[in-house]
N, C-alpha and C. Protein backbone atom coordinates (compact mmCIF):
# COMPACT_ATOMS: atom_id res chain seq x y z
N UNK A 1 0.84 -1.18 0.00
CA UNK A 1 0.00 0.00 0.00
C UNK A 1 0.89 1.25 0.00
N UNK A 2 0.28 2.04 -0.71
CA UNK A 2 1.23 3.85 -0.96
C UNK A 2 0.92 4.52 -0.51
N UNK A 3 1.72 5.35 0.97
CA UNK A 3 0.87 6.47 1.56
C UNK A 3 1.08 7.86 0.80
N UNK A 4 0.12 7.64 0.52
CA UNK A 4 -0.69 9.30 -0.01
C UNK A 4 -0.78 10.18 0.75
N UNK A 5 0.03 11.71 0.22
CA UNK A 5 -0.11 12.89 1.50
C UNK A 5 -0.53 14.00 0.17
N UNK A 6 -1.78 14.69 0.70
CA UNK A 6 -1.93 15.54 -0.13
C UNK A 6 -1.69 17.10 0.80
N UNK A 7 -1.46 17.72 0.47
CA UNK A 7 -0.80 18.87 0.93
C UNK A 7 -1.65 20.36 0.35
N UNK A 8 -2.26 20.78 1.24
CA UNK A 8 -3.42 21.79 0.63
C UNK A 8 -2.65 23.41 1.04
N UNK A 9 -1.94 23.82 -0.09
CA UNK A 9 -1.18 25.05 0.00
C UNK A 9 -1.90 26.30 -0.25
N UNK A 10 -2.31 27.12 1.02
CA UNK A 10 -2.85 28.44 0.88
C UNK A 10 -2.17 29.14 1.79
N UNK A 11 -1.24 28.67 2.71
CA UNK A 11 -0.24 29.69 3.34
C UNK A 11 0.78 30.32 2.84
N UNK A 12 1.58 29.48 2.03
CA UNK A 12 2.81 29.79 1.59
C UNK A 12 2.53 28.77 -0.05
N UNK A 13 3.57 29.43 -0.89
CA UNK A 13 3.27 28.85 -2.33
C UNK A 13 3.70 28.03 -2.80
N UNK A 14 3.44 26.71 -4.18
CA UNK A 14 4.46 25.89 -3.80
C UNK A 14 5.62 25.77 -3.91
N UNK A 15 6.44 27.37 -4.53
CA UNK A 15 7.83 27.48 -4.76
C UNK A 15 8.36 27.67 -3.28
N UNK A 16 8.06 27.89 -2.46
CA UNK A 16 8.41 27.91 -0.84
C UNK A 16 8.52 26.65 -0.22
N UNK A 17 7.54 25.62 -0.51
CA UNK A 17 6.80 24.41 0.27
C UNK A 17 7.79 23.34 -0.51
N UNK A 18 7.81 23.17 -1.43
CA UNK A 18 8.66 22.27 -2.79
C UNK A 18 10.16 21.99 -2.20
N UNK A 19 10.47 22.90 -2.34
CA UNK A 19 12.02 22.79 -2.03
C UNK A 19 12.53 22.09 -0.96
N UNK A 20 11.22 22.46 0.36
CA UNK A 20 11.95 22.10 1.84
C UNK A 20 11.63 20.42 1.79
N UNK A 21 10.57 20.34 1.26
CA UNK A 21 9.83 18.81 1.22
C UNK A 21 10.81 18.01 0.60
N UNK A 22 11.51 18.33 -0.63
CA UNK A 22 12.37 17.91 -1.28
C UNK A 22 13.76 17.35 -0.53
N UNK A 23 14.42 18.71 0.10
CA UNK A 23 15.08 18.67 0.88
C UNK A 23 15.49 17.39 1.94
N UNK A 24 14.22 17.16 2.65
CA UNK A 24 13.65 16.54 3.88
C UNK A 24 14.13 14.46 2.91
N UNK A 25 13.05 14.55 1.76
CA UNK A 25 13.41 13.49 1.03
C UNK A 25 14.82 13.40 1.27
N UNK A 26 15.23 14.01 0.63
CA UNK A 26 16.51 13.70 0.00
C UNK A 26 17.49 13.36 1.36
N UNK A 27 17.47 13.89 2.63
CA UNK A 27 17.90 13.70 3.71
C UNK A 27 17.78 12.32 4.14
N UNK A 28 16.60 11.62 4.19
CA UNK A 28 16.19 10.34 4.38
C UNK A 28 16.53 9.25 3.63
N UNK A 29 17.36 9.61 2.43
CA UNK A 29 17.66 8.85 1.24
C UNK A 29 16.83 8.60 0.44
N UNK A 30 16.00 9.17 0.16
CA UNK A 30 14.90 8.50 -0.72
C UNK A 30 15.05 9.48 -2.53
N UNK A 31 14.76 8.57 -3.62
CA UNK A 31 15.04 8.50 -4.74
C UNK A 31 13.69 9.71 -4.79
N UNK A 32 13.26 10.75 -5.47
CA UNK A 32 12.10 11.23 -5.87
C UNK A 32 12.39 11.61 -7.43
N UNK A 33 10.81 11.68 -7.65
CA UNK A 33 10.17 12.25 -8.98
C UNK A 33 9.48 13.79 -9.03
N UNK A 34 9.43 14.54 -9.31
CA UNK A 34 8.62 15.60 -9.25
C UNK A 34 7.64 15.56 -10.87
N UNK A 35 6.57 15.27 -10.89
CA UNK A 35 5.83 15.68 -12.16
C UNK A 35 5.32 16.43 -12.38
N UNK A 36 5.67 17.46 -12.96
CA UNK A 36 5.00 18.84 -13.17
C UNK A 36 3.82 18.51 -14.58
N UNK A 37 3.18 19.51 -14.17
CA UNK A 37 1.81 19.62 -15.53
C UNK A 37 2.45 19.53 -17.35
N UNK A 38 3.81 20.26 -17.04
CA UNK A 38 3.90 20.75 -18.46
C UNK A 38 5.48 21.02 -18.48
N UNK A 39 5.88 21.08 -19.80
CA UNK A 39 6.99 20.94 -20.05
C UNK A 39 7.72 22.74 -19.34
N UNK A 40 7.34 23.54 -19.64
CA UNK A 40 7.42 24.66 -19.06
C UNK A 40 7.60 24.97 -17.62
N UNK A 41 6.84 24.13 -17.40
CA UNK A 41 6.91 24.64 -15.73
C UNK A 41 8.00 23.11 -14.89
N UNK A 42 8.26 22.29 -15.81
CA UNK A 42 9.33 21.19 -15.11
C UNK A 42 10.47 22.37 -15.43
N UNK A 43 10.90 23.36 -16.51
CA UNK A 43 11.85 24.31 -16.77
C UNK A 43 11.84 25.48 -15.27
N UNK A 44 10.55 25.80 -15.08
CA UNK A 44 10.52 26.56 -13.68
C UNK A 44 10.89 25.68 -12.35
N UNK A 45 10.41 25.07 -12.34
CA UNK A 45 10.82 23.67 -10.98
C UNK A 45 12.36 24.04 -11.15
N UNK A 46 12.97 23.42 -12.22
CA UNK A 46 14.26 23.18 -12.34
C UNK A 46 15.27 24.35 -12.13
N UNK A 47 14.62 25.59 -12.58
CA UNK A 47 14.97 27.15 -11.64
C UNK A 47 15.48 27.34 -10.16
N UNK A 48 14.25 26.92 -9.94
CA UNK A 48 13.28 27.22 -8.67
C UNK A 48 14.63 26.49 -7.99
N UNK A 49 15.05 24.93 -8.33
CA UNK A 49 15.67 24.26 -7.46
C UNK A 49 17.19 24.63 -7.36
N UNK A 50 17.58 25.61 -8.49
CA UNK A 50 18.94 25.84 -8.59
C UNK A 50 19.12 27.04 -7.39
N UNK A 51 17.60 28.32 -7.25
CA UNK A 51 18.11 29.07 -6.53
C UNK A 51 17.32 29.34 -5.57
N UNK A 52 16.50 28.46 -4.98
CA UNK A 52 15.98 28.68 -3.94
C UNK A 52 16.43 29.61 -2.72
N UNK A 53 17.62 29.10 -2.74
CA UNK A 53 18.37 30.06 -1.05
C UNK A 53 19.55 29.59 -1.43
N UNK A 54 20.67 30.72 -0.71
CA UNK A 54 22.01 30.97 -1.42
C UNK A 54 22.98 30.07 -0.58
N UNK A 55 22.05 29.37 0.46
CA UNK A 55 23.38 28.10 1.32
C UNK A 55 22.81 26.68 1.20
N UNK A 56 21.68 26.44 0.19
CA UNK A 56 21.05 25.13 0.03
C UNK A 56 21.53 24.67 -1.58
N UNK A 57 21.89 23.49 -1.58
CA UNK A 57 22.47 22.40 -2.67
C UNK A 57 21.06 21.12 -2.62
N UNK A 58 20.31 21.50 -3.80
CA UNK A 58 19.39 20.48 -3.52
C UNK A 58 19.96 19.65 -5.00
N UNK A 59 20.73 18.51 -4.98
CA UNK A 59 21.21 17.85 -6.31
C UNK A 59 19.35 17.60 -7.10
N UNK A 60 19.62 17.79 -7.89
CA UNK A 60 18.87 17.21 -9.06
C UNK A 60 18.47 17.50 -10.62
N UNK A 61 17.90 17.24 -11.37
CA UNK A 61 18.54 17.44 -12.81
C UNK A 61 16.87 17.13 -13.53
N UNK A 62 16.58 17.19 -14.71
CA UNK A 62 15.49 16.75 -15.68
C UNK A 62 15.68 15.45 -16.11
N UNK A 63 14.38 15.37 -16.93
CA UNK A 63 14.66 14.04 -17.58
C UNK A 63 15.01 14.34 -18.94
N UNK A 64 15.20 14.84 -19.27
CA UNK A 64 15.75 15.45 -20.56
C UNK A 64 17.94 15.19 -20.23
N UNK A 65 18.21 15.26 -19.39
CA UNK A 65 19.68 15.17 -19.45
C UNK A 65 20.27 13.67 -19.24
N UNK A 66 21.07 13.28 -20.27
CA UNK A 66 21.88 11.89 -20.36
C UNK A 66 22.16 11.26 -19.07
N UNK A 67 22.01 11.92 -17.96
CA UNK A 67 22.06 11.34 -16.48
C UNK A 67 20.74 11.22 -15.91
N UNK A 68 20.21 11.27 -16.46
CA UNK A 68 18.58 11.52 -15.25
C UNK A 68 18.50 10.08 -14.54
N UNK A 69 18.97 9.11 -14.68
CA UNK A 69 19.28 7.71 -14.03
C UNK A 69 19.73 8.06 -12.64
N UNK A 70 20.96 8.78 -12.66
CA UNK A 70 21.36 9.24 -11.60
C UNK A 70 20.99 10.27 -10.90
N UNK A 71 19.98 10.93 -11.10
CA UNK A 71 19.75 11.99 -10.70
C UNK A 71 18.83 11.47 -8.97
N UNK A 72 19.24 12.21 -7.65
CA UNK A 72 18.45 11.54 -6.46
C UNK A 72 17.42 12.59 -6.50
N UNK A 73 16.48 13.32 -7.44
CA UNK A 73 15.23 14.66 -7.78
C UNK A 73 15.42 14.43 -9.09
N UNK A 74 14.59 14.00 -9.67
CA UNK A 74 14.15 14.11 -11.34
C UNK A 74 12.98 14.93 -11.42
N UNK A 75 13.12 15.71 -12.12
CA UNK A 75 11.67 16.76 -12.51
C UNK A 75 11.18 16.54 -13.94
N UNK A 76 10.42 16.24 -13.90
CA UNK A 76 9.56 15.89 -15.34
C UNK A 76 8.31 16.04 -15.60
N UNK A 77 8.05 16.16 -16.84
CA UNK A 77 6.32 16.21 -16.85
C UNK A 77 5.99 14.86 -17.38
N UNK A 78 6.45 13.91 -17.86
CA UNK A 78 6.53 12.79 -18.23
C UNK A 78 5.94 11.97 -16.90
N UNK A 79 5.27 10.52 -17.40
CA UNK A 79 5.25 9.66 -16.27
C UNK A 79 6.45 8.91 -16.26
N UNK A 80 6.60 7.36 -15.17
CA UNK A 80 7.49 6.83 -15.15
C UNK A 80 8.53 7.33 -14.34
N UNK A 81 9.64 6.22 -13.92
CA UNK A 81 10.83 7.11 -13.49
C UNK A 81 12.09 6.78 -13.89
N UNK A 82 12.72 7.56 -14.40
CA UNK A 82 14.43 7.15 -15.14
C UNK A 82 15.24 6.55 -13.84
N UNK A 83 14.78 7.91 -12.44
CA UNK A 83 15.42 7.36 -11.47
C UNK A 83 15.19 6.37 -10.45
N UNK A 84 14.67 5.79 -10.61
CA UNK A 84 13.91 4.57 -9.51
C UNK A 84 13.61 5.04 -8.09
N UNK A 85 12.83 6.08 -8.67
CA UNK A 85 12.37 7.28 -7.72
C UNK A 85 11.24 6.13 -6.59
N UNK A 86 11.62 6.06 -5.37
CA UNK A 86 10.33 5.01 -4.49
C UNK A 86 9.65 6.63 -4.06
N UNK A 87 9.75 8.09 -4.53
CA UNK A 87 8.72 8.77 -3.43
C UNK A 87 8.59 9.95 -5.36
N UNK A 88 6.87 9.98 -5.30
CA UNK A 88 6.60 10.78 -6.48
C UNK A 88 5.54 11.92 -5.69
N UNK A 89 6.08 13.39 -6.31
CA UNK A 89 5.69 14.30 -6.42
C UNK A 89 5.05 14.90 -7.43
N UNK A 90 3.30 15.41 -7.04
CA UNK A 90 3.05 15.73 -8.33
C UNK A 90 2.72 16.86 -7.98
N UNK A 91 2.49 18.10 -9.13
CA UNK A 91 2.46 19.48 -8.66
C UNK A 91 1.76 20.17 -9.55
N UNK A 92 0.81 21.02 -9.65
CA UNK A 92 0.34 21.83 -10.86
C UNK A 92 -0.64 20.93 -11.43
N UNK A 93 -1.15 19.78 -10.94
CA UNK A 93 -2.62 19.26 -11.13
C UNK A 93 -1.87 17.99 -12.16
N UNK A 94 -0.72 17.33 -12.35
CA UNK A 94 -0.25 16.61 -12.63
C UNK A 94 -1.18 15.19 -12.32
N UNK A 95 -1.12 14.08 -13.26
CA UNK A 95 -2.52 13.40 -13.23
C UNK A 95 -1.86 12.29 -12.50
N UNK A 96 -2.23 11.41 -11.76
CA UNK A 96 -2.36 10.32 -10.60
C UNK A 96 -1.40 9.60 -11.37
N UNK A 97 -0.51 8.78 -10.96
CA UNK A 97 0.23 7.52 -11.91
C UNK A 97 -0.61 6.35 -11.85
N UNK A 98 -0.47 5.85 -12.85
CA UNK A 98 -0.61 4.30 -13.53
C UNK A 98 -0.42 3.40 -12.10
N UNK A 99 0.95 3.57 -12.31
CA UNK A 99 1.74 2.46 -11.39
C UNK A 99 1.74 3.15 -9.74
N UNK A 100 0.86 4.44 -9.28
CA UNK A 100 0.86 4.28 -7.81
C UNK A 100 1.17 2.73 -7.13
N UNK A 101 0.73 1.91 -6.99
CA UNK A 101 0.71 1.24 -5.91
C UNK A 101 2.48 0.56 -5.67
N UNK A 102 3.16 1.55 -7.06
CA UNK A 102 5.12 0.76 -6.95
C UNK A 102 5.95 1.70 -6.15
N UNK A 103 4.46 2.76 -5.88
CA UNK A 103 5.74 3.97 -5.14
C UNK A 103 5.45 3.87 -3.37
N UNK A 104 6.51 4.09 -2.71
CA UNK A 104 6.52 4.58 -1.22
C UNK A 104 5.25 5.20 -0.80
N UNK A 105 5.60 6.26 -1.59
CA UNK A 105 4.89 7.49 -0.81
C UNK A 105 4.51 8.40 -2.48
N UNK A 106 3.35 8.77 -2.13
CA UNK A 106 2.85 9.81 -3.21
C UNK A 106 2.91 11.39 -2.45
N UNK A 107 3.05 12.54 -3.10
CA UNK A 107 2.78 13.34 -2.55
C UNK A 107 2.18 14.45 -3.22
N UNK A 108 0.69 14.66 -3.30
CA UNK A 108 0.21 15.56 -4.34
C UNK A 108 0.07 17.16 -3.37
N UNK A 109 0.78 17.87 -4.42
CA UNK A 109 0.68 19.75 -3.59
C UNK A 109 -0.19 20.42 -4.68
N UNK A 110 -1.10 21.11 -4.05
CA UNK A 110 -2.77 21.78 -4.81
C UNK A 110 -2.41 23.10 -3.97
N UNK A 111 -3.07 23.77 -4.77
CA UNK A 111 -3.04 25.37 -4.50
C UNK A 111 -4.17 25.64 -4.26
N UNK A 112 -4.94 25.81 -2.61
CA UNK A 112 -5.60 26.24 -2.13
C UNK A 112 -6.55 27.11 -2.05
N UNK A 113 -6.02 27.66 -3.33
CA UNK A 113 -6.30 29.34 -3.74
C UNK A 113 -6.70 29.26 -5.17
N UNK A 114 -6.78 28.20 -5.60
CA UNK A 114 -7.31 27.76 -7.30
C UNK A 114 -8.21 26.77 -7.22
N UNK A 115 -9.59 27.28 -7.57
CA UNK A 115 -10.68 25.76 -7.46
C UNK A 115 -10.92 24.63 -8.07
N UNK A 116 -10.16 24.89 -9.54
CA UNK A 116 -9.91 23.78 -10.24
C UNK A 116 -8.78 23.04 -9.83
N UNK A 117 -7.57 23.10 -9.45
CA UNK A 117 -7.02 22.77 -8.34
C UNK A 117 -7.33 21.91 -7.15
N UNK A 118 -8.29 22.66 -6.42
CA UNK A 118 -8.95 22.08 -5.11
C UNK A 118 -9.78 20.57 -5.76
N UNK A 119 -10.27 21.13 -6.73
CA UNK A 119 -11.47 19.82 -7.14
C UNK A 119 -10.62 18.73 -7.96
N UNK A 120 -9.60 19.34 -8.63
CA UNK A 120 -8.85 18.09 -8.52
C UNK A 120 -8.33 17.23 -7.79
N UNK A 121 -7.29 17.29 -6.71
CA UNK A 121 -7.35 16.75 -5.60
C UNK A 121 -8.16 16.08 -5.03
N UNK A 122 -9.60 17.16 -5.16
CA UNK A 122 -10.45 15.71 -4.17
C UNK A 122 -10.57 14.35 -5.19
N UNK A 123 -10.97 14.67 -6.70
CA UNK A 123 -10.54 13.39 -7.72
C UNK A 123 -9.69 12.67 -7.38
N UNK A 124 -8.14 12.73 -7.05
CA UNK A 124 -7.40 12.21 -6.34
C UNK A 124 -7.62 11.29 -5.32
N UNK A 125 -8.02 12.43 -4.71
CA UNK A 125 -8.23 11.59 -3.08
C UNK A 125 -8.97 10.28 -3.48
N UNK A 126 -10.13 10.42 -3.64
CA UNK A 126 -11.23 9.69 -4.13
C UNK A 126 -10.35 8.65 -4.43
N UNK A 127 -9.89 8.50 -5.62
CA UNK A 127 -8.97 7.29 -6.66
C UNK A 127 -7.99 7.03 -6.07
N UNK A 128 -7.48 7.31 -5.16
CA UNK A 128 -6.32 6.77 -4.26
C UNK A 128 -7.42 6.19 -2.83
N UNK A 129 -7.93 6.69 -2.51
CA UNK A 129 -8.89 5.67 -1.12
C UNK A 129 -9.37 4.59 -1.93
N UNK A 130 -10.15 4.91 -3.58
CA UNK A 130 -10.61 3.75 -4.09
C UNK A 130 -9.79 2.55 -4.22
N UNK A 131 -8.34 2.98 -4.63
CA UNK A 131 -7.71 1.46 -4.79
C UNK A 131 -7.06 1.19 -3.32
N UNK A 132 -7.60 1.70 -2.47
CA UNK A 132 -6.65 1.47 -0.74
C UNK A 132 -5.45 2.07 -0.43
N UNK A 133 -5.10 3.16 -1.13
CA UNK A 133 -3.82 3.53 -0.09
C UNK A 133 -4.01 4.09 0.90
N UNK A 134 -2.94 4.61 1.55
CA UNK A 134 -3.13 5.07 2.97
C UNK A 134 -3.34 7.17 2.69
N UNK A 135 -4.30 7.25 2.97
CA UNK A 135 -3.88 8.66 2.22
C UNK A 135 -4.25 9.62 3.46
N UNK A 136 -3.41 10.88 3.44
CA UNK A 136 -3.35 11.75 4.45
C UNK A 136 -3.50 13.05 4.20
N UNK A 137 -3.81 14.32 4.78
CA UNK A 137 -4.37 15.50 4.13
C UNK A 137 -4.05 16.56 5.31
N UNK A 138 -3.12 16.88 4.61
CA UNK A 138 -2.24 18.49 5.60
C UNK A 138 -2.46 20.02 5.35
N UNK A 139 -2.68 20.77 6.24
CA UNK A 139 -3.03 21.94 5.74
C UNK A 139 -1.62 22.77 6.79
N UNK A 140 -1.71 23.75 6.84
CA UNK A 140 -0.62 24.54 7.42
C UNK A 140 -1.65 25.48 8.45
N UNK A 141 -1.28 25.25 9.84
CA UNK A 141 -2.24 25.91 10.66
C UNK A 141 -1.32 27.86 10.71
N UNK A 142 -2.12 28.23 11.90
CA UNK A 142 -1.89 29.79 11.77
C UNK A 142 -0.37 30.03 12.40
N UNK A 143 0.61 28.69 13.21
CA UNK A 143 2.19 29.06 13.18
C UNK A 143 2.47 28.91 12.23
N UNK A 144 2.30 27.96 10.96
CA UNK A 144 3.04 27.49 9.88
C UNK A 144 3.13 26.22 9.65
N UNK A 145 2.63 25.70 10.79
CA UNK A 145 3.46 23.88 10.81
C UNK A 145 2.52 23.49 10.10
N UNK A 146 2.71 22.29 9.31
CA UNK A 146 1.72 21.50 9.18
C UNK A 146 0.72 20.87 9.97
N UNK A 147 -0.53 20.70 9.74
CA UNK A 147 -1.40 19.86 10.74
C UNK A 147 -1.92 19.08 9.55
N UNK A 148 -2.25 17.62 10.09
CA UNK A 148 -3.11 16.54 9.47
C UNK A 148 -4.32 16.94 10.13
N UNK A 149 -4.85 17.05 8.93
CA UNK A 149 -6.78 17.17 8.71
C UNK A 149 -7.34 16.30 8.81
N UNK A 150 -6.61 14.85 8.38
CA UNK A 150 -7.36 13.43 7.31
C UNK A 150 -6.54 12.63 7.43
């Protein structure tokens, strides 16, 4: 079973939220995927990750470069994973995988503040309780921290 964390962002955006989550992965050892909506915005991700903050090294690369095998953060809009990513990130309404039930951990981030957005997610939710994963639902209370809703 794949625990599912959906992450409902209206405090902070997900160029703020992305990075640290990433971060946190990558600390634990774990292989990730990021799937962005569109080829464009895996180009912004891939920005985003070079300059987040001027004392953080978050390694990772596209699937577009002759290494993406090695890469421990692959950003793609593509499904699948070059890197034998066990934890997938999807972002920008990026559509559910095929193969959920081969990953660790799913982690879908929705923008709180966009209703097509919101109503996607609950689609999500829905289709991930339907085939049984374990799925969980975080919002960011009024310090900042996360709280589980679900």
């Amino acid at each position: 079973m794949t625990e599912i964390l959906f992450y409902h962002l209206d405090r902070q955006p997900l160029e703020r939220v992305l990075p640290v989550l990433l971060e946190k992965s990558v600390e634990r050892g774990w292989k990730v995927v990021v799937e962005a909506a569109t080829a464009e915005r895996v180009e912004a991700i891939d920005t985003l990750l070079w300059t987040y903050a001027d004392d953080s090294f978050l390694p990772h690369g596209t699937d577009r470069e002759a290494d993406a095998n090695l890469q421990p953060v692959l950003v793609t809009s593509q499904p699948g994973r070059a890197n034998a990513a066990s934890v997938r990130f999807l972002v920008d309404g990026a559509g559910f995988p095929d193969d959920a039930g081969t990953y660790q951990r799913i982690v879908v981030l929705f923008d709180g503040h966009d209703p097509d957005a919101v109503d996607g997610a609950r689609v999500q939710w829905k289709l991930a309780r339907a085939a049984g994963h374990d799925c969980t639902y975080w919002q960011q209370g009024e310090s900042g921290r996360w709280e589980r809703k679900a």
